[in-house]
N, C-alpha and C. Protein backbone atom coordinates (compact mmCIF):
# COMPACT_ATOMS: atom_id res chain seq x y z
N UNK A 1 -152.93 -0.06 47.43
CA UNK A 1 -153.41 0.58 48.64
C UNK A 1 -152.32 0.65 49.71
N UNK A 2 -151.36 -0.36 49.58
CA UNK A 2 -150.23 -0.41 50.73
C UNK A 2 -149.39 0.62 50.45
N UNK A 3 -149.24 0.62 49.06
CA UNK A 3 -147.89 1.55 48.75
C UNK A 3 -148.21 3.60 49.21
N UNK A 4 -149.86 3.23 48.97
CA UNK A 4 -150.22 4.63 49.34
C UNK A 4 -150.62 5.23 50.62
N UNK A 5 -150.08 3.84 51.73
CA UNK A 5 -150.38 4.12 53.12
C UNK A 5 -148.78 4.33 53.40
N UNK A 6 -148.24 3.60 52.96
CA UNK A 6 -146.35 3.84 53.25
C UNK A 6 -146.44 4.92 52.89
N UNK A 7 -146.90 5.59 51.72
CA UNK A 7 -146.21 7.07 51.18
C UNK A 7 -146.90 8.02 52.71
N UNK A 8 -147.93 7.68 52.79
CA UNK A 8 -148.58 8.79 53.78
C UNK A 8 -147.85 9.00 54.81
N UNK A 9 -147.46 7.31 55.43
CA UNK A 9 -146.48 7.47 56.85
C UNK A 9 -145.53 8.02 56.79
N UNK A 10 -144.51 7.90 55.24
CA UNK A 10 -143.67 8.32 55.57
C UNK A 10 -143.40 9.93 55.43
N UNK A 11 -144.76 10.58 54.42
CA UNK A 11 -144.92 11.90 54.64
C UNK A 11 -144.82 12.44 56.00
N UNK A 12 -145.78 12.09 56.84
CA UNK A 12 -145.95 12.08 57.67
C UNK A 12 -144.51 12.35 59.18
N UNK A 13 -143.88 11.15 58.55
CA UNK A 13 -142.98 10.90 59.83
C UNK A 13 -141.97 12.20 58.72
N UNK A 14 -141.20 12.83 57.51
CA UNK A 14 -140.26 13.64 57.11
C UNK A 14 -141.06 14.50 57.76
N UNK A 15 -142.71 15.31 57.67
CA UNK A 15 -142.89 16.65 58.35
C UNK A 15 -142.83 16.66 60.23
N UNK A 16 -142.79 15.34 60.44
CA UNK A 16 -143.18 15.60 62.20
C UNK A 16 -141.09 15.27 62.54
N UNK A 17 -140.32 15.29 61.65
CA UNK A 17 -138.81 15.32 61.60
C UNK A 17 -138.07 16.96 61.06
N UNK A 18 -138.91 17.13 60.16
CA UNK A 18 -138.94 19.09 59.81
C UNK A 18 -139.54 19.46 61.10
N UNK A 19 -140.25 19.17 61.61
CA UNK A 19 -140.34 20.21 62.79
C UNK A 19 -140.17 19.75 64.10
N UNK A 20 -139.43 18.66 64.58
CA UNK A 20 -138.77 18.64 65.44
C UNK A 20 -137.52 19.19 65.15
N UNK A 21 -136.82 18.66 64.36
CA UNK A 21 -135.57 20.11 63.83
C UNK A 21 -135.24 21.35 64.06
N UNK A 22 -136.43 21.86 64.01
CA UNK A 22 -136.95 23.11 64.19
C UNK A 22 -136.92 23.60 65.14
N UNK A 23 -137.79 22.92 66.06
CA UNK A 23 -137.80 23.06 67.41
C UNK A 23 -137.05 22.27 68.40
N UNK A 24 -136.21 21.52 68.22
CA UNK A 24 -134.82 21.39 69.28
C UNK A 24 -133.90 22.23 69.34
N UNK A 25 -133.82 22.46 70.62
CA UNK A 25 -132.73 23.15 71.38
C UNK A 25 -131.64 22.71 70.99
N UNK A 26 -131.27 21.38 71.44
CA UNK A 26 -130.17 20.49 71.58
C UNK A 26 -129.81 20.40 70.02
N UNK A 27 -128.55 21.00 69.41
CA UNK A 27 -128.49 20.53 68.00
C UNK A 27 -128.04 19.53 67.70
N UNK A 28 -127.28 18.73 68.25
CA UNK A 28 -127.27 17.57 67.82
C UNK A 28 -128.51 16.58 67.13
N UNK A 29 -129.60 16.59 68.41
CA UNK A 29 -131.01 16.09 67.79
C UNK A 29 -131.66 17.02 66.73
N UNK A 30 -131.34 18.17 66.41
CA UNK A 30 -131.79 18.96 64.91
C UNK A 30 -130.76 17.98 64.49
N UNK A 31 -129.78 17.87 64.06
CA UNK A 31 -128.57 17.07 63.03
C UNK A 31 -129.41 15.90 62.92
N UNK A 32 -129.54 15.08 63.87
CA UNK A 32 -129.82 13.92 63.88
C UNK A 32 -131.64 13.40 62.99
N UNK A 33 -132.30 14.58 63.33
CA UNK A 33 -133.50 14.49 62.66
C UNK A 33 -133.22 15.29 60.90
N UNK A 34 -132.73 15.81 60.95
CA UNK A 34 -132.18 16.32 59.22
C UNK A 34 -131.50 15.26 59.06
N UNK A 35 -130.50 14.13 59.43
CA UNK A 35 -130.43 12.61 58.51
C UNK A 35 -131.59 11.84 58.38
N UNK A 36 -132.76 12.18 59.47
CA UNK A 36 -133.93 11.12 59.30
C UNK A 36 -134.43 11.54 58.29
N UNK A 37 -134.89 13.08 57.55
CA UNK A 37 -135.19 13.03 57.00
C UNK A 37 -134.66 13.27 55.69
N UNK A 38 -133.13 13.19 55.38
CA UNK A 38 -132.54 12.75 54.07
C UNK A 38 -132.61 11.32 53.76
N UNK A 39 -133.05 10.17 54.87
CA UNK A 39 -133.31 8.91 54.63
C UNK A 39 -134.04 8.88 53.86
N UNK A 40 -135.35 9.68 54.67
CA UNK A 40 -136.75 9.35 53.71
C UNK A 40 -136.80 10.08 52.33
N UNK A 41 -135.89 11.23 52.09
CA UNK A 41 -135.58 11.50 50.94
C UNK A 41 -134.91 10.61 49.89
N UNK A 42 -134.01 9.68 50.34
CA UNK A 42 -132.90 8.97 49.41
C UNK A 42 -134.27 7.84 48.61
N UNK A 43 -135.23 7.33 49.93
CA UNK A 43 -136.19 6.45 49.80
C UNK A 43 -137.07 6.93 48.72
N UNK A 44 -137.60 8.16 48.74
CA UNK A 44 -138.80 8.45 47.79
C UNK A 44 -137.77 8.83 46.37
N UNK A 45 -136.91 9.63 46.82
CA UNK A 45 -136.00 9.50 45.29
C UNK A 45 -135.90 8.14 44.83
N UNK A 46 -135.86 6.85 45.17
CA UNK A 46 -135.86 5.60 44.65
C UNK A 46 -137.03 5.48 44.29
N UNK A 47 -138.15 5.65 45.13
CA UNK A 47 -139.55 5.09 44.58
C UNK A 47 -139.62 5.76 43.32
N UNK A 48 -139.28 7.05 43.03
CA UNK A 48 -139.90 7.49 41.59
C UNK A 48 -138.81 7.31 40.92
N UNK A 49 -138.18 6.57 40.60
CA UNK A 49 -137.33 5.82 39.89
C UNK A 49 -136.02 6.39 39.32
N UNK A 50 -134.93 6.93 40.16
CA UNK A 50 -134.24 7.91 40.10
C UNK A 50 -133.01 7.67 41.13
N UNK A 51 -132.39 6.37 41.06
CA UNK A 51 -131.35 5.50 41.96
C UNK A 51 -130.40 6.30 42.09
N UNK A 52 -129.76 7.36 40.97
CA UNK A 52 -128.72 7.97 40.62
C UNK A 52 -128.40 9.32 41.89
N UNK A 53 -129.79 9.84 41.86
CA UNK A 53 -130.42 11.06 42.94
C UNK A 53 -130.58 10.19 44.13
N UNK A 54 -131.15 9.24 44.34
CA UNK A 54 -131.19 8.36 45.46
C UNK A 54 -129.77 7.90 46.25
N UNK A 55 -129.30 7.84 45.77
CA UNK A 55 -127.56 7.52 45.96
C UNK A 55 -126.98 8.46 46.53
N UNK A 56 -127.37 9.80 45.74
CA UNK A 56 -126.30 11.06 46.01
C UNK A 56 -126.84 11.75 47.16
N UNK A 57 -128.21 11.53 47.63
CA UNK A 57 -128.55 11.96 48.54
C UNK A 57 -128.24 11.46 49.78
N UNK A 58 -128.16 10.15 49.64
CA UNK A 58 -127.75 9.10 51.05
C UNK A 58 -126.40 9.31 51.24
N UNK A 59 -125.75 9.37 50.25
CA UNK A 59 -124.10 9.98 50.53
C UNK A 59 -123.94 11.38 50.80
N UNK A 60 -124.26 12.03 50.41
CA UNK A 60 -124.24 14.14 50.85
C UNK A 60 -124.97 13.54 52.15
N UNK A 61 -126.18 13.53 51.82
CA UNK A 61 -127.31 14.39 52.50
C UNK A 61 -127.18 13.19 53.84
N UNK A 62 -126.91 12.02 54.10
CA UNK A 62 -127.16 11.16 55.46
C UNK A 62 -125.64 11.34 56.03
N UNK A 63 -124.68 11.00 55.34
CA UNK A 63 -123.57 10.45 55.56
C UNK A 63 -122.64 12.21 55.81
N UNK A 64 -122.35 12.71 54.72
CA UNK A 64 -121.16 13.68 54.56
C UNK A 64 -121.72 14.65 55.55
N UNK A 65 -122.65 15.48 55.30
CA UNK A 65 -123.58 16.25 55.96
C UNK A 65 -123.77 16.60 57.38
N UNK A 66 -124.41 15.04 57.54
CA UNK A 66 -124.61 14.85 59.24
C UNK A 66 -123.19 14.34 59.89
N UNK A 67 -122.12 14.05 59.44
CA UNK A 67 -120.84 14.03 59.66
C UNK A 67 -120.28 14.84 60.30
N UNK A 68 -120.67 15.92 59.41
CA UNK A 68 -119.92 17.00 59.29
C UNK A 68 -119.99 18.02 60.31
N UNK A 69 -121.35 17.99 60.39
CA UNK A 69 -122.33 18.50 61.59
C UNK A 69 -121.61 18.47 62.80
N UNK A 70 -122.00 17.16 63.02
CA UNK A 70 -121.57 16.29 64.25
C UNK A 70 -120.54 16.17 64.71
N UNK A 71 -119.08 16.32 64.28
CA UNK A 71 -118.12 17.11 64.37
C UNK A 71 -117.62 18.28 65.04
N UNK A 72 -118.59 18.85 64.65
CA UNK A 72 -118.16 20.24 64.72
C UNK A 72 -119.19 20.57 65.38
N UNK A 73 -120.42 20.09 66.38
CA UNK A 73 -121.09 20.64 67.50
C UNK A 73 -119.76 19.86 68.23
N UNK A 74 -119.56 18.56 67.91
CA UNK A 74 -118.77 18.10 69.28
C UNK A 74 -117.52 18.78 69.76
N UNK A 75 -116.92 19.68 68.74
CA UNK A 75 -115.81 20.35 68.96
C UNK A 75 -115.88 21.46 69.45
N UNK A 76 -117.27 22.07 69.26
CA UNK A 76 -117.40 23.49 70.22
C UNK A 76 -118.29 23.38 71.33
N UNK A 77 -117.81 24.25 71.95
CA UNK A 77 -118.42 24.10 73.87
C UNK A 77 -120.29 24.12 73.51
N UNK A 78 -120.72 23.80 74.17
CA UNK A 78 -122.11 23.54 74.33
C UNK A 78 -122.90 24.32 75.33
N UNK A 79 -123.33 25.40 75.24
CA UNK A 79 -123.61 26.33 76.23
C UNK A 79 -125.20 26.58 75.63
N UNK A 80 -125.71 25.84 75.31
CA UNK A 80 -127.50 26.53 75.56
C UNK A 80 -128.27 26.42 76.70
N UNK A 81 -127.89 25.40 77.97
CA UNK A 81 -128.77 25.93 79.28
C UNK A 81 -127.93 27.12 79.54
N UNK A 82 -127.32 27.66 79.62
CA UNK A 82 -126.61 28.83 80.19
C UNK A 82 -127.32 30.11 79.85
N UNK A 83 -127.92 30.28 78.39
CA UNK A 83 -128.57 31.46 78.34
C UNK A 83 -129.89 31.41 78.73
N UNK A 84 -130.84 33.01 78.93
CA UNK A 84 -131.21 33.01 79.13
C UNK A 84 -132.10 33.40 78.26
N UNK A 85 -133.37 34.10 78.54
CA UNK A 85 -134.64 34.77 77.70
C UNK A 85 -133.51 36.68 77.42
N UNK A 86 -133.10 36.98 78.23
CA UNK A 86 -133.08 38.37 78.32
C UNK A 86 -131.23 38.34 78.26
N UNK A 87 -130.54 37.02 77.55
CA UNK A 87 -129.11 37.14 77.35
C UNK A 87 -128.73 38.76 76.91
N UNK A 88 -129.04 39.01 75.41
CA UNK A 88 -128.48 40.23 75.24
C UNK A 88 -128.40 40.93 75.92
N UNK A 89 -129.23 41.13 76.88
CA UNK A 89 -128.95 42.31 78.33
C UNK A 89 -128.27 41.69 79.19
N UNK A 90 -127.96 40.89 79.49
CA UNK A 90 -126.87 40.71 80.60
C UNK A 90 -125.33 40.93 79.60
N UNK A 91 -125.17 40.93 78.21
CA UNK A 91 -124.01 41.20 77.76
C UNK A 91 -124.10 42.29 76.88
N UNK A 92 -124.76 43.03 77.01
CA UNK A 92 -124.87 44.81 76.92
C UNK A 92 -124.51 45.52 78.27
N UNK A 93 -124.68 44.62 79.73
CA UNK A 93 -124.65 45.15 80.74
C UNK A 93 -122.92 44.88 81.35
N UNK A 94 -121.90 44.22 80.74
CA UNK A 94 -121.03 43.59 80.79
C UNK A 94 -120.11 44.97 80.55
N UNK A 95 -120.09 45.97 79.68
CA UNK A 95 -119.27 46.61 78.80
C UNK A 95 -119.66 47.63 79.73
């Protein structure tokens, strides 16, 4: 009964991490919630007995991945309060 309340939570917490992803602005916190939920991926790849896939996921998918990410938002300028609802028209109106 425990093991099938863990599985629920942690269903639970990978879809409410898919869609904060989704819906952050800020990409860093999308990056940061796509490692939460390659965690819980590396995790259920272990539960069904599959260490090999469990492994490769925590290394790609937590580590290389969100690395990689993270990097490379930090290296480019960060401009999402700046736009607006109606951007394309202020840089159609530019030319």
């Amino acid at each position: 009964m425990s093991m099938i309340l863990f599985l629920i939570v942690m269903v639970i917490i990978i879809l409410a991490a898919a869609i904060y992803a989704i819906l952050q602005k800020d990409l860093l916190y999308a990056v940061l919630a796509t490692g939460v939920i390659s965690v819980i991926l590396s995790i259920f790849f272990y539960l069904l007995q599959a260490p090999d896939v469990a492994i490769t996921e925590a290394a790609i998918g937590i580590a290389l991945t969100t690395i990689i990410f993270i990097i490379t938002i930090r290296n480019t300028t960060r401009d999402e309060d700046e736009y607006t609802d109606n951007h394309v028209e202020k840089f159609s109106k530019k030319k």
